[in-house]
Protein backbone atom coordinates (compact mmCIF):
# COMPACT_ATOMS: atom_id res chain seq x y z
CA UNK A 1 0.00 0.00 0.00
CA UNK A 2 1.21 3.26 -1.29
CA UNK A 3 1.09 6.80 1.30
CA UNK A 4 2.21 9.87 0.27
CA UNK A 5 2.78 12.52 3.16
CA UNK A 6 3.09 16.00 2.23
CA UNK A 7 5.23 18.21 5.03
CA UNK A 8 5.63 22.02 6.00
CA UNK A 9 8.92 22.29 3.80
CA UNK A 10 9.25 23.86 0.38
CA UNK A 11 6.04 23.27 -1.29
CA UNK A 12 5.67 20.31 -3.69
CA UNK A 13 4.26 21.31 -7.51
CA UNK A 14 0.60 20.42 -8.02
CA UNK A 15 1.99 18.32 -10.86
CA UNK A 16 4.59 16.52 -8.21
CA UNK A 17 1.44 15.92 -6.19
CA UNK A 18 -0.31 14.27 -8.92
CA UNK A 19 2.10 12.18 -10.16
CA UNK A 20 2.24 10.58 -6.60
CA UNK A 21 -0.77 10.76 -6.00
CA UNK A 22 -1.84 7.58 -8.39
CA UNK A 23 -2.00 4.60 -6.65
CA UNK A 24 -1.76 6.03 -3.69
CA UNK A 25 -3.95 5.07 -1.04
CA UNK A 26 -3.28 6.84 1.70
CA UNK A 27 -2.70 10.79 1.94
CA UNK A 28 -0.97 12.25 5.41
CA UNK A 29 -0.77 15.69 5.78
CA UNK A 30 1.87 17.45 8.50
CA UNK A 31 1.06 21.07 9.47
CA UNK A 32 2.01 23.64 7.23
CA UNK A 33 1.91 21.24 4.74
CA UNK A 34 -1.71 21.82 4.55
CA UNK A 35 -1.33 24.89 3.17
CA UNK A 36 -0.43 23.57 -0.62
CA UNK A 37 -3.00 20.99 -0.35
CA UNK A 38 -6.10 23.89 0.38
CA UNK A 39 -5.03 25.88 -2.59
CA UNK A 40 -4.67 22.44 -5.09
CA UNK A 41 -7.98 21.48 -3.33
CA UNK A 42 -6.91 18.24 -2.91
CA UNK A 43 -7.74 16.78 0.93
CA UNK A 44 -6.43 14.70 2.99
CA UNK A 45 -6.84 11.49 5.33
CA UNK A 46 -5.09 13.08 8.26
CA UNK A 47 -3.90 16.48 9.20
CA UNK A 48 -1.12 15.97 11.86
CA UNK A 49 0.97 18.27 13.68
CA UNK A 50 1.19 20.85 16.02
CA UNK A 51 0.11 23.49 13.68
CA UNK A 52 2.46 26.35 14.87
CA UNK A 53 2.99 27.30 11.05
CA UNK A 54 -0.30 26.14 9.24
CA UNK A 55 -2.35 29.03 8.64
CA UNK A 56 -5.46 29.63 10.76
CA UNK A 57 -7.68 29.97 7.97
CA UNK A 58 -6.41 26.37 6.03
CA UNK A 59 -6.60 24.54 9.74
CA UNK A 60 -10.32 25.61 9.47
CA UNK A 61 -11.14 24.75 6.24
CA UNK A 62 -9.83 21.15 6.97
CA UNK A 63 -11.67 21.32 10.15
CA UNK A 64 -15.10 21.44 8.25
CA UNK A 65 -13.92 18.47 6.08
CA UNK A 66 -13.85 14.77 6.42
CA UNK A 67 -10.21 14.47 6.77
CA UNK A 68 -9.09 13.14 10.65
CA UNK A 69 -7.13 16.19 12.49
CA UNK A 70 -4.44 14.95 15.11
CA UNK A 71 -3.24 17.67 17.62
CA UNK A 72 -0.08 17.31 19.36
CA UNK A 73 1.64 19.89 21.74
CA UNK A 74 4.37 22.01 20.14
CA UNK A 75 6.90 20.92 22.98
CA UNK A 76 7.32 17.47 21.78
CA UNK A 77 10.43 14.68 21.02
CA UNK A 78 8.82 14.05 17.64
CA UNK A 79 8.75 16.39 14.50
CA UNK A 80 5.76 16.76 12.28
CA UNK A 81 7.14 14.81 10.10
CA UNK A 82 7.93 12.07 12.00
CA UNK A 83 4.38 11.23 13.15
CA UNK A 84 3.33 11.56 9.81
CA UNK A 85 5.75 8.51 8.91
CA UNK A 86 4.62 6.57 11.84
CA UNK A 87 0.88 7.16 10.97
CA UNK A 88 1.65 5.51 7.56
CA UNK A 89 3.13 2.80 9.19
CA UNK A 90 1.08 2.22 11.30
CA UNK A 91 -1.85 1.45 8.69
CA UNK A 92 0.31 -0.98 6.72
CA UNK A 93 2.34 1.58 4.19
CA UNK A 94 5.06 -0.50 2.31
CA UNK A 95 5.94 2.39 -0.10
CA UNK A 96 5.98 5.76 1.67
CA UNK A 97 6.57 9.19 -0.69
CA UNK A 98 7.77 12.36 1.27
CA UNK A 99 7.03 15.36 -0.11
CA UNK A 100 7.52 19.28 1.30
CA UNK A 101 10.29 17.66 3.02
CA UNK A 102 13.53 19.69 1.53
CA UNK A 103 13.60 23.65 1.52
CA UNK A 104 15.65 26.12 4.03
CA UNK A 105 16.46 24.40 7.38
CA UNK A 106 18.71 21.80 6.44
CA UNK A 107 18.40 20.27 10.14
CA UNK A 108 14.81 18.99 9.32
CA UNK A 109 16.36 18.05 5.38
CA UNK A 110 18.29 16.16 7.58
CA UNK A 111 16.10 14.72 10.16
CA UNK A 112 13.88 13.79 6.92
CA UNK A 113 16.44 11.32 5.95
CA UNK A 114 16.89 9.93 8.79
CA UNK A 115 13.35 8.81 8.73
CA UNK A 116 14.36 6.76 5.15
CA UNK A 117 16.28 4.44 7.37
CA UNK A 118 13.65 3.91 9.61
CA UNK A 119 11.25 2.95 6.96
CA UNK A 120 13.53 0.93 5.47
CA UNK A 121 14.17 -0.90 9.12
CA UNK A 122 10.54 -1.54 8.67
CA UNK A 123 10.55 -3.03 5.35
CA UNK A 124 9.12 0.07 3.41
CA UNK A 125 10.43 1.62 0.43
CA UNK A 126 10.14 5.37 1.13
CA UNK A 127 11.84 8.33 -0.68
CA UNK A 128 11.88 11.96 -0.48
CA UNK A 129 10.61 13.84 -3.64
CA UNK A 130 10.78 17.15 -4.50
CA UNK A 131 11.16 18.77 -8.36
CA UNK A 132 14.46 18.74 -8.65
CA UNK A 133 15.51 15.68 -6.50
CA UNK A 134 14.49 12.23 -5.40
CA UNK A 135 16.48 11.05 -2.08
CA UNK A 136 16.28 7.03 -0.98
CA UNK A 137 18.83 4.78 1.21
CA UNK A 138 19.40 1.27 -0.25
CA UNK A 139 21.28 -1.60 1.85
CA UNK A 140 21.55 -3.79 -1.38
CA UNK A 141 21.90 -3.50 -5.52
CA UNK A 142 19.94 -1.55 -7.08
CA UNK A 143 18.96 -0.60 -10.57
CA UNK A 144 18.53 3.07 -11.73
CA UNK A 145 16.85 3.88 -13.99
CA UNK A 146 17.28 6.66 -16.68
CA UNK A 147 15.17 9.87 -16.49
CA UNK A 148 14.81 12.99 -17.60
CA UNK A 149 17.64 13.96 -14.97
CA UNK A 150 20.99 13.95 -15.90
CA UNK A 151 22.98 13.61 -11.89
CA UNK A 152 23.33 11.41 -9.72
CA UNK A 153 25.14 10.73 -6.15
CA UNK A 154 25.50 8.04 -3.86
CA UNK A 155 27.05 8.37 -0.22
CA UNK A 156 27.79 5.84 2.38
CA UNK A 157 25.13 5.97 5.64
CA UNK A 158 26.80 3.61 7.35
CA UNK A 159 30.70 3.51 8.29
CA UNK A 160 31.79 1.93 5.17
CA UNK A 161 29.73 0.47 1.57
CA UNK A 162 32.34 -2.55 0.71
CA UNK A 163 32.87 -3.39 -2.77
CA UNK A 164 30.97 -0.22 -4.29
CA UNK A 165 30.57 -1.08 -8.52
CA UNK A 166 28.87 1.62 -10.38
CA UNK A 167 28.10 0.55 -14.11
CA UNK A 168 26.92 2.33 -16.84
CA UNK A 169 27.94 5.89 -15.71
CA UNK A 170 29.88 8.65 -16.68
CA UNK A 171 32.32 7.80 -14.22
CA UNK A 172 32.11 3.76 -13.47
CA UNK A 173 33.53 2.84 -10.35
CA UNK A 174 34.73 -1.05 -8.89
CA UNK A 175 35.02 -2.75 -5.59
CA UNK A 176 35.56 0.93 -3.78
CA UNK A 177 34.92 0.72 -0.09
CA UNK A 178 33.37 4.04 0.39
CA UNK A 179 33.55 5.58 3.48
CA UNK A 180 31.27 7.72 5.50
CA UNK A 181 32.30 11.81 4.26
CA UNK A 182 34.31 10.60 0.87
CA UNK A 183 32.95 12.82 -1.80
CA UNK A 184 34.25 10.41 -4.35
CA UNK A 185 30.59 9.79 -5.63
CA UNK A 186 28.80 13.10 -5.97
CA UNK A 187 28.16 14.50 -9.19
CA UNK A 188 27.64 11.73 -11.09
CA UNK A 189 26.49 11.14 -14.53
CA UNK A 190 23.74 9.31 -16.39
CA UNK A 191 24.87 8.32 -20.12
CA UNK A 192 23.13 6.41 -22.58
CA UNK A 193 21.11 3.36 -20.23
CA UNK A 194 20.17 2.85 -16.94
CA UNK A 195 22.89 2.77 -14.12
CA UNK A 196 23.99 -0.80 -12.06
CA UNK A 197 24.96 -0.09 -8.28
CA UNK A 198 26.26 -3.19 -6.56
CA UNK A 199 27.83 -3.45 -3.02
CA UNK A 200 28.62 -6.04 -0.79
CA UNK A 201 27.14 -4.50 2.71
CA UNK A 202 26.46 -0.91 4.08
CA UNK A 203 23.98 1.71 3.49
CA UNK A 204 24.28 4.00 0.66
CA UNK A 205 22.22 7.09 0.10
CA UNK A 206 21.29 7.61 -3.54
CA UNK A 207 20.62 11.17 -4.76
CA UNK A 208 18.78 11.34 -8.30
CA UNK A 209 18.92 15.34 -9.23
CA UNK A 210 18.32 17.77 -12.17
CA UNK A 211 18.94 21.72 -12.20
């Protein structure tokens, strides 16, 4: 089952929204992120947070809708975002999409990404989408691929990726232990095909991104 959450960060497109949107089944909203939806008109299942940023006016509207509104105190160990993930865990979510989840504070970006490891703990695929990137964290091969974008990056998560082969790319790479802060892997290039990424163990954080 498919949920797409939509959080107070830099606004998703309408047509980002959309495109997750099919086959979704579930839609979570977090605070601010509410915003975006009102003006695409587009509700939600739940409206969670605790709506310091949403504006008064959107919180109403959604209040006079059929969507479920969770309050929590602003004082809290959890962001937004965070209950939003365990909400679509909770009802069964095995492919989570996080949108509104990049933009200025870098310490939520970050926090964000974190939560990709804890889906992936619980045997979800979940990635962060916004229109210029798409963020996931792998711990085995993968397949990319091609798109319309032309970069992309892979860093280690974990203390070490052993045996890192990258096929197929602008700059191929084999049997590289990558290490936790090596920059070796940033920038990287799509070509003519899609893009092999094989590794013996770790955690690598792949990075798909256009201008």
């Amino acid at each position: 089952m498919k949920a797409v959450i939509i959080s107070g960060g830099r606004a998703p497109s309408l047509e980002l929204v959309k495109s997750e949107l099919i086959n979704c089944s579930l839609l979570i909203c977090g605070d601010s992120g509410a915003n975006c939806l009102k003006e695409y008109k587009i509700e939600p299942n739940y409206l969670i947070g605790d709506f310091d940023s949403v504006k008064p006016n959107v919180l109403e509207y959604f209040k006079s809708k059929n969507c479920i509104i969770e309050n929590y105190p602003e004082d809290k160990d959890f962001t937004d975002t965070y209950l939003c993930m365990e909400k679509a865990l909770s009802n069964g979510a095995d492919e989570i999409a996080l949108l509104g989840c990049t933009g200025t504070r870098i310490d939520h970006i970050l926090g964000n990404i974190g939560l990709l490891l804890k889906c992936l703990k619980n045997g979800a695929k979940a990635y962060i989408k916004d229109d210029n990137n798409t963020i996931f964290i792998i711990d085995k091969p993968i397949v990319l691929r091609k798109t319309h974008a032309k970069y992309f990056s892979v860093y280690a998560y974990s203390e070490v990726v052993e045996c890192l082969t990258i096929k197929n790319a602008k700059f191929p790479l084999t049997k590289y232990n990558l290490s936790i802060g090596d920059p070796l892997t940033i920038s990287n290039e799509f070509v003519d095909g899609d893009i092999i990424i094989e590794f013996k163990s770790g955690l690598l954080l792949v990075m798909i991104c256009k201008d």
